[in-house]
Each structure stands twice: as C-alpha cells, then as structure tokens.
PDB file of N, CA and C in Angstrom:
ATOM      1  N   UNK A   1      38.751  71.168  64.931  1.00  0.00           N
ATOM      2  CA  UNK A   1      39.853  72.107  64.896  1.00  0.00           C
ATOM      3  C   UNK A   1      39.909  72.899  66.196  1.00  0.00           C
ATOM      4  N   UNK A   2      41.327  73.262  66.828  1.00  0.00           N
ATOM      5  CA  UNK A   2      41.034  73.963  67.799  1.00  0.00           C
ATOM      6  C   UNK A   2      40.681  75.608  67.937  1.00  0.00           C
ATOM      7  N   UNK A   3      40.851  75.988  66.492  1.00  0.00           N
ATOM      8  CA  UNK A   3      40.126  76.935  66.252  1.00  0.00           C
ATOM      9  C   UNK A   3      38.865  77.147  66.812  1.00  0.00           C
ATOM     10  N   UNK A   4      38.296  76.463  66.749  1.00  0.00           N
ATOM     11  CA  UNK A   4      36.552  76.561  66.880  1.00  0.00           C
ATOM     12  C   UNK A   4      36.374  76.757  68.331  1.00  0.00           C
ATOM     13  N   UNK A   5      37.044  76.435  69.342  1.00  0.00           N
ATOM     14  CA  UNK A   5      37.280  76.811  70.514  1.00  0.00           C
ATOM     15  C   UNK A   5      38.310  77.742  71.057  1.00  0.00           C
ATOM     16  N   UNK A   6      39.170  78.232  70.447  1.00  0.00           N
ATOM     17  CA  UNK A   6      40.365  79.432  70.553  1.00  0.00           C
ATOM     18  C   UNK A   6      39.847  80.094  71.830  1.00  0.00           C
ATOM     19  N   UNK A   7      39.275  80.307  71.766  1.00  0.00           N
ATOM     20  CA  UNK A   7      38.671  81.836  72.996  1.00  0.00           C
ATOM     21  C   UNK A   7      38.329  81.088  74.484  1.00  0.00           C
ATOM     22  N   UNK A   8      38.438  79.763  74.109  1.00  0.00           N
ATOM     23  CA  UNK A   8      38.757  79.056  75.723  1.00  0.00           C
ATOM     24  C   UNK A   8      39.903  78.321  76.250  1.00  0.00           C
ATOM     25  N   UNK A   9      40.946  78.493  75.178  1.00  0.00           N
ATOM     26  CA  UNK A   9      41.992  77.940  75.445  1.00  0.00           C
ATOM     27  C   UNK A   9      43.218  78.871  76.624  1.00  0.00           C
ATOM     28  N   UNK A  10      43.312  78.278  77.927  1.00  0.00           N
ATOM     29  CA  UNK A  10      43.645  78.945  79.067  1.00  0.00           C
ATOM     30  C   UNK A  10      45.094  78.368  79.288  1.00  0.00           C
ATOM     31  N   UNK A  11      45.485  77.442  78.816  1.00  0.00           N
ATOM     32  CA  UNK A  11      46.881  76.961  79.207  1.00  0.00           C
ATOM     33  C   UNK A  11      47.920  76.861  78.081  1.00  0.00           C
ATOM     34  N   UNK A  12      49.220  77.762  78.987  1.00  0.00           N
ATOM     35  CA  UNK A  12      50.095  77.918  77.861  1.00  0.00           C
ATOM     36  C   UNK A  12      49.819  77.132  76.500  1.00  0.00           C
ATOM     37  N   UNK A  13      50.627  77.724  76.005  1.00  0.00           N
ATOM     38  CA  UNK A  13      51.070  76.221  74.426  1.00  0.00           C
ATOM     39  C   UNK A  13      51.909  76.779  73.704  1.00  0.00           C
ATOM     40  N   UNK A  14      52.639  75.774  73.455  1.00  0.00           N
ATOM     41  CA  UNK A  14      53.716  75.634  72.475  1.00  0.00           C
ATOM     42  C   UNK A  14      53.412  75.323  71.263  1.00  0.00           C
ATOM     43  N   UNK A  15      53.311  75.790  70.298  1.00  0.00           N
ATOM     44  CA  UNK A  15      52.794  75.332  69.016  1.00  0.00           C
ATOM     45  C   UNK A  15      54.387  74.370  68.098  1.00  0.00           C
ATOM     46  N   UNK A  16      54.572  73.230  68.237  1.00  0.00           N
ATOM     47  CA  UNK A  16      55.747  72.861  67.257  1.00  0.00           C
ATOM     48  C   UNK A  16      55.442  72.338  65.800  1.00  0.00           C
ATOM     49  N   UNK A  17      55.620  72.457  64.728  1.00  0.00           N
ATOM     50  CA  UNK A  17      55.093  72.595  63.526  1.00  0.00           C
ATOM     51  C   UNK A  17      56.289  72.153  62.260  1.00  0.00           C
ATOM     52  N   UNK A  18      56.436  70.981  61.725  1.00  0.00           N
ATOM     53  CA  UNK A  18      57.372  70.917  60.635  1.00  0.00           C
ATOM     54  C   UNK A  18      57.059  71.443  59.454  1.00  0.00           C
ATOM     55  N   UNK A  19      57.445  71.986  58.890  1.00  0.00           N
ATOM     56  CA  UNK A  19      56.989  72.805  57.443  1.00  0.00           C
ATOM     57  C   UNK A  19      56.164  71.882  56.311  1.00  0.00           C
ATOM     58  N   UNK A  20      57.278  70.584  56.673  1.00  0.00           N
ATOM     59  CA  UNK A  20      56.881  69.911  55.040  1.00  0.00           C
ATOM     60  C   UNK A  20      55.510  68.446  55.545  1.00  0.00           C
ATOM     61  N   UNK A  21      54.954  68.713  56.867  1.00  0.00           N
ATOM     62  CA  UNK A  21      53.872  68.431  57.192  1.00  0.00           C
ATOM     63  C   UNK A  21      52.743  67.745  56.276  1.00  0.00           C
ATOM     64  N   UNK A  22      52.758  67.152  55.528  1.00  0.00           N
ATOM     65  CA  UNK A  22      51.616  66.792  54.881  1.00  0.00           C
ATOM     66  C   UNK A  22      50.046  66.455  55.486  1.00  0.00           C
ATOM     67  N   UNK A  23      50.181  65.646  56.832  1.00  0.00           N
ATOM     68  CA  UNK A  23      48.994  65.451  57.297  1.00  0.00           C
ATOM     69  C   UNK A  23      48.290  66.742  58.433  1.00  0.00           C
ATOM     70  N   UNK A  24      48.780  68.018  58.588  1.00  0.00           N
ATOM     71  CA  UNK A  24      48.826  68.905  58.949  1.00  0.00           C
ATOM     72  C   UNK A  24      49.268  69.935  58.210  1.00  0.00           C
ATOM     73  N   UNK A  25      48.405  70.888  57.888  1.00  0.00           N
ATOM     74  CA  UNK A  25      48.984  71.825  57.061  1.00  0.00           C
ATOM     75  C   UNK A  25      49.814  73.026  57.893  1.00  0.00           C
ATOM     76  N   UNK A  26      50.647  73.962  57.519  1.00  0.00           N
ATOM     77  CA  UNK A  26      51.479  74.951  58.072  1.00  0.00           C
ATOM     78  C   UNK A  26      50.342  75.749  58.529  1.00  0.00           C
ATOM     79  N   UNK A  27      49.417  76.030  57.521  1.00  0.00           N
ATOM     80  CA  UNK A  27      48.434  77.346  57.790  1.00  0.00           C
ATOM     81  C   UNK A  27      47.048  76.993  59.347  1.00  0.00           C
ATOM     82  N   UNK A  28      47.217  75.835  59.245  1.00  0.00           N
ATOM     83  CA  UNK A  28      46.352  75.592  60.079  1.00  0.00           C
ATOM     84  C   UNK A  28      47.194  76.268  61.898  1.00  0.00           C
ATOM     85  N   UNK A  29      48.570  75.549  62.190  1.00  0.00           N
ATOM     86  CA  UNK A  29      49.316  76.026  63.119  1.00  0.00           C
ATOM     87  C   UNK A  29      49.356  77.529  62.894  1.00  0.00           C
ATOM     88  N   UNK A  30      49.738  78.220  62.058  1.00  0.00           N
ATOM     89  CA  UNK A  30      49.720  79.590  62.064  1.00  0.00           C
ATOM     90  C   UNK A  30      48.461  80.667  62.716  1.00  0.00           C
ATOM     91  N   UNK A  31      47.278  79.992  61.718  1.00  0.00           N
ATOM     92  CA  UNK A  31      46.635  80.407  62.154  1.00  0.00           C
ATOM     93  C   UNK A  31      45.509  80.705  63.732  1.00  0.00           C
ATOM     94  N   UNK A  32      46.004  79.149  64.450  1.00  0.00           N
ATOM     95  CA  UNK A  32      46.006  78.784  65.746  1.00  0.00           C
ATOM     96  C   UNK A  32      46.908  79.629  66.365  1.00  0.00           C
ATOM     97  N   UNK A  33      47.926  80.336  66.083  1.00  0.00           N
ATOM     98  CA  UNK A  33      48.836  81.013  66.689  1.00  0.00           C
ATOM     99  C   UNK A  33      48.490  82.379  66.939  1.00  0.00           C
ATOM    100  N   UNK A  34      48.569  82.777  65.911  1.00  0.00           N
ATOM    101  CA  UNK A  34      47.959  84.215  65.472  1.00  0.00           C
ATOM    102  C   UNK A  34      46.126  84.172  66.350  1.00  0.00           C
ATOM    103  N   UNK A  35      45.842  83.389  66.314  1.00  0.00           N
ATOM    104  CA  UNK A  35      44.090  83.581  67.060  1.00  0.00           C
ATOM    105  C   UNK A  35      44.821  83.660  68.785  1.00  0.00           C
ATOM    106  N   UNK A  36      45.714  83.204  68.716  1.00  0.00           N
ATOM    107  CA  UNK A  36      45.881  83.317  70.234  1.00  0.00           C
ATOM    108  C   UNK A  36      46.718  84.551  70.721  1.00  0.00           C
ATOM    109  N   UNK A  37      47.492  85.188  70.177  1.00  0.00           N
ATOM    110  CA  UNK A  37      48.217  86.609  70.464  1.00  0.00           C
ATOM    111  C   UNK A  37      47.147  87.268  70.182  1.00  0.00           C
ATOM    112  N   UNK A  38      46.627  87.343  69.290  1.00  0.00           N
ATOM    113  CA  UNK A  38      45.099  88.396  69.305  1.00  0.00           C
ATOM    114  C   UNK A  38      44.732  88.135  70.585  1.00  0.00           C
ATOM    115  N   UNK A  39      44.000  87.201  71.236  1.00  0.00           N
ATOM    116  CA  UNK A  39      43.389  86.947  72.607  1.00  0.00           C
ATOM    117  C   UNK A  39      44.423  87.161  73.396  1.00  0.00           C
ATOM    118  N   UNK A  40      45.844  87.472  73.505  1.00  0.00           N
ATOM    119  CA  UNK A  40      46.933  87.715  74.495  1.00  0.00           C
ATOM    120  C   UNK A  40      47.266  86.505  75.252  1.00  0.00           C
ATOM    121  N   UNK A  41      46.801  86.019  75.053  1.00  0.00           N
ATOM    122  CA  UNK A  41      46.918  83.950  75.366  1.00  0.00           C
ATOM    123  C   UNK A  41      48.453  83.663  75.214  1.00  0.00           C
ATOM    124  N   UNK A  42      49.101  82.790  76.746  1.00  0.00           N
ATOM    125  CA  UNK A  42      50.121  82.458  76.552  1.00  0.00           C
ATOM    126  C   UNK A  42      50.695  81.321  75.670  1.00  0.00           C
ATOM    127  N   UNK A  43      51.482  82.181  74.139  1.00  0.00           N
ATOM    128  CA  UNK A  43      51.549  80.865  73.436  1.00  0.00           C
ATOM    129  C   UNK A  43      53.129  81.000  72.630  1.00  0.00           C
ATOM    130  N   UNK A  44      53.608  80.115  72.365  1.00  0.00           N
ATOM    131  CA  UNK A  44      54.937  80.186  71.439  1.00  0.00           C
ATOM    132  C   UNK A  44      54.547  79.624  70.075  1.00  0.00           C
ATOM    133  N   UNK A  45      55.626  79.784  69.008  1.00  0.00           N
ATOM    134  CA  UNK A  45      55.661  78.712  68.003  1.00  0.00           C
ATOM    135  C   UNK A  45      56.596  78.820  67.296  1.00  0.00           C
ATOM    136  N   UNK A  46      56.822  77.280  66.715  1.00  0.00           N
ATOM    137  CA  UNK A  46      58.049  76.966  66.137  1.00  0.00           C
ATOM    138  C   UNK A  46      58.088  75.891  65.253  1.00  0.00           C
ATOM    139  N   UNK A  47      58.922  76.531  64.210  1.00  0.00           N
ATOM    140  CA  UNK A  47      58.262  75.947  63.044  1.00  0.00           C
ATOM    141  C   UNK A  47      59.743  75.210  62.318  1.00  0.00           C
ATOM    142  N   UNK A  48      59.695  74.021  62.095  1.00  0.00           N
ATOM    143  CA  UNK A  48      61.178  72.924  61.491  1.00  0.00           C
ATOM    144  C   UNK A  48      61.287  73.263  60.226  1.00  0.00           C
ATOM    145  N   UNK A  49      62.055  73.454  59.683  1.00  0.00           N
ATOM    146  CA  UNK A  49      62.267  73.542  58.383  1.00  0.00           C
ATOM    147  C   UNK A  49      62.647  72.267  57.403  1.00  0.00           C
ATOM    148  N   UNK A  50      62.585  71.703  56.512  1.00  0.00           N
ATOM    149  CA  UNK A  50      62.388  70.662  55.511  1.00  0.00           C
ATOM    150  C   UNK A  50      62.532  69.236  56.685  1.00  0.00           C
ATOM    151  N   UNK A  51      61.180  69.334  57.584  1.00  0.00           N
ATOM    152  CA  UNK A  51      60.661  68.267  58.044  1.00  0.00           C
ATOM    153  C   UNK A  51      59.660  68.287  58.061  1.00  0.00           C
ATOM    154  N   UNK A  52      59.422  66.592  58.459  1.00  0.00           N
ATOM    155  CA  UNK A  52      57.458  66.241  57.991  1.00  0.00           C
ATOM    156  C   UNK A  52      57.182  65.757  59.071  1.00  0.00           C
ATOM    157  N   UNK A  53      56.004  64.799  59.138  1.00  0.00           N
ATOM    158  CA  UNK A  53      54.852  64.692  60.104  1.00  0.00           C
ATOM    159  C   UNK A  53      55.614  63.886  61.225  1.00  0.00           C
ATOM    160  N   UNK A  54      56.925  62.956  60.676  1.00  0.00           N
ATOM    161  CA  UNK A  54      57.544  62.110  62.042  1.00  0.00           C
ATOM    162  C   UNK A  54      59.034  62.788  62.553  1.00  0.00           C
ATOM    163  N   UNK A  55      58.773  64.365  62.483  1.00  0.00           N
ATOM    164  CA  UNK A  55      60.088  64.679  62.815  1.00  0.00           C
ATOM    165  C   UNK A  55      60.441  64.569  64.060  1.00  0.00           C
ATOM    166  N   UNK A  56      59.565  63.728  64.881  1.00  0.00           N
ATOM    167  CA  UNK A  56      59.884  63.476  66.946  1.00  0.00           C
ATOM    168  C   UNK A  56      60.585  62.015  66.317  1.00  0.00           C
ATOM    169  N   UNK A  57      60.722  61.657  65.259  1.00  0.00           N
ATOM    170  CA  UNK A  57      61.099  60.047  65.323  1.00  0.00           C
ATOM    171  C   UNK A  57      62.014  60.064  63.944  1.00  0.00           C
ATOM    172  N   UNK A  58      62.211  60.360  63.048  1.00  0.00           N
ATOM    173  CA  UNK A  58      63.025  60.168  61.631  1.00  0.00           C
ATOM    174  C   UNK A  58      63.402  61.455  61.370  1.00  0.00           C
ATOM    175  N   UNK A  59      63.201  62.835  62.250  1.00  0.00           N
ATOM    176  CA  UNK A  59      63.994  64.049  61.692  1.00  0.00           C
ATOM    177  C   UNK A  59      65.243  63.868  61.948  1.00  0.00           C
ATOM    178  N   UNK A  60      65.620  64.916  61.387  1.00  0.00           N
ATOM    179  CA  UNK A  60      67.359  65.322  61.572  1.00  0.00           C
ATOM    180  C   UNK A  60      67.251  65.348  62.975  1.00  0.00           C
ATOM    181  N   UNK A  61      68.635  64.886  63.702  1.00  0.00           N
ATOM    182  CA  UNK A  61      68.870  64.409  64.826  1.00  0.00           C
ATOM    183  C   UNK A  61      69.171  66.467  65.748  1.00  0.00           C
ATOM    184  N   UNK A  62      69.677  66.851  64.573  1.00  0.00           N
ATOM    185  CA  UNK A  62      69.951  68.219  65.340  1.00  0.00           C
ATOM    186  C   UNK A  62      68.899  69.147  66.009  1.00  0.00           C
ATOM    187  N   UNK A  63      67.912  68.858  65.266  1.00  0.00           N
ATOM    188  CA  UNK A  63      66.365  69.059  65.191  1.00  0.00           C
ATOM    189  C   UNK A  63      65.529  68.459  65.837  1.00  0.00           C
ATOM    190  N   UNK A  64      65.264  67.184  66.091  1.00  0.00           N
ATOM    191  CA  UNK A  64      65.304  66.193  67.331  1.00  0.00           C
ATOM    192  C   UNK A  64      65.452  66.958  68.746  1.00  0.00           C
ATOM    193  N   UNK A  65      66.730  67.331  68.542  1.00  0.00           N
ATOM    194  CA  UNK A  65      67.215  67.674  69.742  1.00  0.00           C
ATOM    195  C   UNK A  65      66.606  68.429  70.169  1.00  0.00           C
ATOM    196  N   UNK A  66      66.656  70.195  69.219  1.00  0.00           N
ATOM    197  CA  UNK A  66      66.407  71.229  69.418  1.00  0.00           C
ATOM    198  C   UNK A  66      64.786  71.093  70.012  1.00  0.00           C
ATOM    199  N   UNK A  67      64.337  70.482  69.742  1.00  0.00           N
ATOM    200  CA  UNK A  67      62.325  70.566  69.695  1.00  0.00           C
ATOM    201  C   UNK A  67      62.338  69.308  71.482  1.00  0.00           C
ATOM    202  N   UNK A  68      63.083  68.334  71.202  1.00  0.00           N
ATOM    203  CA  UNK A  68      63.507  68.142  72.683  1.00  0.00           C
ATOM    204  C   UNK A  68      63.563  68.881  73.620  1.00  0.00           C
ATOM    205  N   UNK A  69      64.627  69.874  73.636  1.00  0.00           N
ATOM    206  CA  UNK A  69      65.212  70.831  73.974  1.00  0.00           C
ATOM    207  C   UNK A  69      63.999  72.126  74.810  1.00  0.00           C
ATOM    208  N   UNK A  70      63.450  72.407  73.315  1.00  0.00           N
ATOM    209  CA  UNK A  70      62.602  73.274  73.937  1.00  0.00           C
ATOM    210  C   UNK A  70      61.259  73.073  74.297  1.00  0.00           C
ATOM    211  N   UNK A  71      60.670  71.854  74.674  1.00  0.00           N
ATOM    212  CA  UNK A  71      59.964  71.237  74.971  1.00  0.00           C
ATOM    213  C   UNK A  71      59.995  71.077  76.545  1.00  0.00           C
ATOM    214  N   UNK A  72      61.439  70.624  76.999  1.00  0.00           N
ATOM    215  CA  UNK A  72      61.525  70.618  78.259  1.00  0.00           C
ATOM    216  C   UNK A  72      61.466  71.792  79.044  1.00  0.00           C
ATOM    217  N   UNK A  73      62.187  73.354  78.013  1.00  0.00           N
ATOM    218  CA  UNK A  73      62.337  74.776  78.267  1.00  0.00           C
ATOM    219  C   UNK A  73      60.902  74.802  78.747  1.00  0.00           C
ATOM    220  N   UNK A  74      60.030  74.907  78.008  1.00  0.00           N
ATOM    221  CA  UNK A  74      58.630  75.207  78.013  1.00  0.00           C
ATOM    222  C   UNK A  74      57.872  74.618  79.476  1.00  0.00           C
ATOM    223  N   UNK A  75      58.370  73.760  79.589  1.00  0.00           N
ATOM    224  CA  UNK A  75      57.608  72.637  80.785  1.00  0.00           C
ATOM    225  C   UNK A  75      57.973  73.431  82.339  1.00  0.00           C
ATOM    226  N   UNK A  76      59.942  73.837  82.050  1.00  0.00           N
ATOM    227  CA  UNK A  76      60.310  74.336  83.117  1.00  0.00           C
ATOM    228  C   UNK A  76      59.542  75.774  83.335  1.00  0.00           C
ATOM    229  N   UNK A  77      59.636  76.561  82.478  1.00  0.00           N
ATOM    230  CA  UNK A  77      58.936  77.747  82.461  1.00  0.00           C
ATOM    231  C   UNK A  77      57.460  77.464  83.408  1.00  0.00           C
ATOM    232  N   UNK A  78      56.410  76.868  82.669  1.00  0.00           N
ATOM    233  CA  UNK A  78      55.261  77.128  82.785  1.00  0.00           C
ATOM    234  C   UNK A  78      54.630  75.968  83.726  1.00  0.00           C
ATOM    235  N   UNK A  79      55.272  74.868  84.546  1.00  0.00           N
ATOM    236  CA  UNK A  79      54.891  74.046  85.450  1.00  0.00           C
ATOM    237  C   UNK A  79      55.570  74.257  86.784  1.00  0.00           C
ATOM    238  N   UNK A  80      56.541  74.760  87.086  1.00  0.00           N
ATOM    239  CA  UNK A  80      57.679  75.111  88.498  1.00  0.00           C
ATOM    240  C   UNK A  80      56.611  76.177  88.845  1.00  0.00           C
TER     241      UNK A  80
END
C-alpha cells in the first residue's frame, strides 16, 4: 500500500478514483489523500461517480473525457 510509505512521497499526484471500484476500494484512495494534505504534499483527487475499475476503457464517454482532460491539466501544470 502506498500508505506505508506516505511520508516519502515527493511528486505531485493526482489521485483518480471511480466510486463503484470493486478491485480498489474508495477508502483506500481517500485515505492516501487525506495522509498527504496532512504532510502538505502536492496532491489532487477525483472521484467518478457510478464507475468501476475500467472506466479509462468502458466508462461513460463524458467521463472518459473529463479524466482525459484532467490528466493532461495535471501534466501541464506540474512538468512545463
């Protein structure tokens, strides 16, 4: 888990997270999130609503997009 290392994690992150996740639970991303604003660690997160584990490949296309979308946001931000 990357929990177990939290307190060395130095590079941004984007946390993206579908709700209805089965092979990943919600609480696990949350709580990876939350350990990192405690440490002031640069991090986002974002969480799909009634999608599961292949939402980069069989989600809603609008949703697709959006996580596309801010994926590339993220890259421009924190690599230029």
């Amino acid at each position: 888990s990357p929990l177990t290392h939290v307190e060395n994690i130095q590079t941004p992150l984007l946390i993206i997270h579908a709700d209805r996740d089965r092979r990943a639970g919600v609480i696990q991303s949350e709580m990876l999130y939350r350990s990192l604003k405690i440490l002031k660690k640069p991090v986002e997160y974002v969480r799909y609503p009634q999608e599961g584990h292949e939402l980069s490949r069989s989600g809603h296309p609008k949703r697709r997009m959006d996580r596309l979308n801010r994926i590339i946001e993220f890259f421009d931000r924190f690599v230029r």
